[in-house]
PDB file of N, CA and C in Angstrom:
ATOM      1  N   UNK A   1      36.898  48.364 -36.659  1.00  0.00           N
ATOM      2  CA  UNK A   1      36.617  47.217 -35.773  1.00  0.00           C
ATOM      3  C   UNK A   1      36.063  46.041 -36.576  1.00  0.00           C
ATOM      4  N   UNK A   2      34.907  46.547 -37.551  1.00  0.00           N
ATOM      5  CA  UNK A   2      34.779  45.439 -38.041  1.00  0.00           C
ATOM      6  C   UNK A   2      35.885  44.521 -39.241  1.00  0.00           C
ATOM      7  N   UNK A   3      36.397  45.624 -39.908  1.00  0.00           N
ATOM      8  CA  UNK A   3      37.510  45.000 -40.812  1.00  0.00           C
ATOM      9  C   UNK A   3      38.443  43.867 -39.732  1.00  0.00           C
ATOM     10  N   UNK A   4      38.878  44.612 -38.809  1.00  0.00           N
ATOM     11  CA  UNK A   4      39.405  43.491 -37.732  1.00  0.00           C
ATOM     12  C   UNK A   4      38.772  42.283 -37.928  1.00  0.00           C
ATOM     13  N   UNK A   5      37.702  42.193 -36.996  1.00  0.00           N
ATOM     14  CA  UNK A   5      36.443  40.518 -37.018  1.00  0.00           C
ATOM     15  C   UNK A   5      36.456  39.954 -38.524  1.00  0.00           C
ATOM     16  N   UNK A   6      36.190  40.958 -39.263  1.00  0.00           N
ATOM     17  CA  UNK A   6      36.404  40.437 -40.712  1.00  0.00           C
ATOM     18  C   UNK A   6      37.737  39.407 -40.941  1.00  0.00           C
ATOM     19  N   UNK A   7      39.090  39.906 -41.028  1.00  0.00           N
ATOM     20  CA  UNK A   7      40.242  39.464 -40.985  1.00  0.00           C
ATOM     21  C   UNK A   7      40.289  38.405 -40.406  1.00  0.00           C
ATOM     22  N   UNK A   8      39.754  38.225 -39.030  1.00  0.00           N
ATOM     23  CA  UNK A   8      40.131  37.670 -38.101  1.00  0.00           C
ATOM     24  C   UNK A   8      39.475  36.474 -38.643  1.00  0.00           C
ATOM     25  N   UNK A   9      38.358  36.146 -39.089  1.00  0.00           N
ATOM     26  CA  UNK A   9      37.313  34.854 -39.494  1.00  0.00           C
ATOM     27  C   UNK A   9      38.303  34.305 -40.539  1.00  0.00           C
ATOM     28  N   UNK A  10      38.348  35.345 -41.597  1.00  0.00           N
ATOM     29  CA  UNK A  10      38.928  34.516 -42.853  1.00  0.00           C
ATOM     30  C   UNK A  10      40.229  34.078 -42.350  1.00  0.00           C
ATOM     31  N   UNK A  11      41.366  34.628 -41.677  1.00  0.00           N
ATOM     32  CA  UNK A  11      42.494  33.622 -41.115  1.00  0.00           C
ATOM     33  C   UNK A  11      41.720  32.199 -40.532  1.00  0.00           C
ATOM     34  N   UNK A  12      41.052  32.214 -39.435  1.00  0.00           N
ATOM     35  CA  UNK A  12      40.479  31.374 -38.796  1.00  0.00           C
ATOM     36  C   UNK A  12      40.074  30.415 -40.062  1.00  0.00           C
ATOM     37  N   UNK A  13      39.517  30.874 -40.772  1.00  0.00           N
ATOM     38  CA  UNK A  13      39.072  29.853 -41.557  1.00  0.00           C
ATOM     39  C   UNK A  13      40.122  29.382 -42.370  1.00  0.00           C
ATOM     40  N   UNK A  14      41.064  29.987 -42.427  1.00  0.00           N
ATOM     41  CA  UNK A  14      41.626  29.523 -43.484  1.00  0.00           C
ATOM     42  C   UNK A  14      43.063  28.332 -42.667  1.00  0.00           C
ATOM     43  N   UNK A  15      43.324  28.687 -41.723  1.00  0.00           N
ATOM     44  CA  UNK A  15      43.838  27.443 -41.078  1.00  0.00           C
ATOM     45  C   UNK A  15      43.160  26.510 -40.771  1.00  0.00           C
ATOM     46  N   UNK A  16      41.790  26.132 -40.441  1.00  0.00           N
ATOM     47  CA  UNK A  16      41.270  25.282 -40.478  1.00  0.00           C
ATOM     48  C   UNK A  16      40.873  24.810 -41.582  1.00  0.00           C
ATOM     49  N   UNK A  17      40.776  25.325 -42.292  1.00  0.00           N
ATOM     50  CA  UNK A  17      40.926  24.440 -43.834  1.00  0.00           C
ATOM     51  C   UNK A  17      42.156  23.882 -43.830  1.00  0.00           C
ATOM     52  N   UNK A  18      43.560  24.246 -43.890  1.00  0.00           N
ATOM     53  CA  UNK A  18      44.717  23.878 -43.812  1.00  0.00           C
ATOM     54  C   UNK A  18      45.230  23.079 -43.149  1.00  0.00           C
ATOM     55  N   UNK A  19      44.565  22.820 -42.044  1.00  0.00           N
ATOM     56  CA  UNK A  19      44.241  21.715 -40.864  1.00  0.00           C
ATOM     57  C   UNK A  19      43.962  20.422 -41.381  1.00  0.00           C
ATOM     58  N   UNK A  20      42.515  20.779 -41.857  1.00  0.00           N
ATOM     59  CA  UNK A  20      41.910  19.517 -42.114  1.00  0.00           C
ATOM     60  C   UNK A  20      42.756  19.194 -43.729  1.00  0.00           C
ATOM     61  N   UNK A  21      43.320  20.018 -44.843  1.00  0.00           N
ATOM     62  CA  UNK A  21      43.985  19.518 -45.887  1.00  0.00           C
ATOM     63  C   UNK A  21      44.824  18.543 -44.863  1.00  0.00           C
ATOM     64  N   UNK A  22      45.491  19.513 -44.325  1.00  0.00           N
ATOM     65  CA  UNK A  22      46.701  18.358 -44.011  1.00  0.00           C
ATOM     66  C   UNK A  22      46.667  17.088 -43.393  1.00  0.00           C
ATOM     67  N   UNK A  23      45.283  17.311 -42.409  1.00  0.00           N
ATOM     68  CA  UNK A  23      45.468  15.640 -41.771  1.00  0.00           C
ATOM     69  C   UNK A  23      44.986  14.686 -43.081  1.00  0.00           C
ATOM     70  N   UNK A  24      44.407  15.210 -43.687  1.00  0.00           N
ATOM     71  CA  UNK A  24      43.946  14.280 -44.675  1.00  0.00           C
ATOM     72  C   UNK A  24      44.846  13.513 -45.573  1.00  0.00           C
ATOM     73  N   UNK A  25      45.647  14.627 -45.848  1.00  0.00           N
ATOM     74  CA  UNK A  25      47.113  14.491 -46.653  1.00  0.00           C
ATOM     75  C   UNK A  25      47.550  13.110 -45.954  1.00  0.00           C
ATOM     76  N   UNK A  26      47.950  13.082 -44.399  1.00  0.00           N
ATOM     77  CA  UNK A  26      49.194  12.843 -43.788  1.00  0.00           C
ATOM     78  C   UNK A  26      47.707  10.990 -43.909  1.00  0.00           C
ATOM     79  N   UNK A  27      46.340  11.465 -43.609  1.00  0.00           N
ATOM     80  CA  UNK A  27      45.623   9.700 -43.497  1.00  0.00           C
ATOM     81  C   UNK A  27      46.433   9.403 -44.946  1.00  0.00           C
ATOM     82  N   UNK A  28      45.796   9.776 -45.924  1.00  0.00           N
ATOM     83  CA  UNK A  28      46.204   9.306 -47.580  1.00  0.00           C
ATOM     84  C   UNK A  28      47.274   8.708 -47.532  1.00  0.00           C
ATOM     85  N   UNK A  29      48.705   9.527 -46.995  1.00  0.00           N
ATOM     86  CA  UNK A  29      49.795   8.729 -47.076  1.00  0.00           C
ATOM     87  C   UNK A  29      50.229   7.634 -46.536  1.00  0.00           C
ATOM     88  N   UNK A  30      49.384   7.592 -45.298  1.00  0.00           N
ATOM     89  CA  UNK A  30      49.489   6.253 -44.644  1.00  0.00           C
ATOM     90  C   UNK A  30      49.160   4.533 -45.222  1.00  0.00           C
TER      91      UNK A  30
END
């Protein structure tokens, strides 16, 4: 169960990192 919650954060986190790369990306290019 916990390996689950475990998993589950680091995805979570890791699209929201990927999130915010990208909008940043897409301001920069503007």
């Amino acid at each position: 169960m916990i390996l689950i919650w475990y998993l589950g954060l680091v995805l979570a986190s890791w699209a929201i990192m990927g999130f915010i790369l990208f909008k940043t990306d897409v301001i920069n290019e503007d």
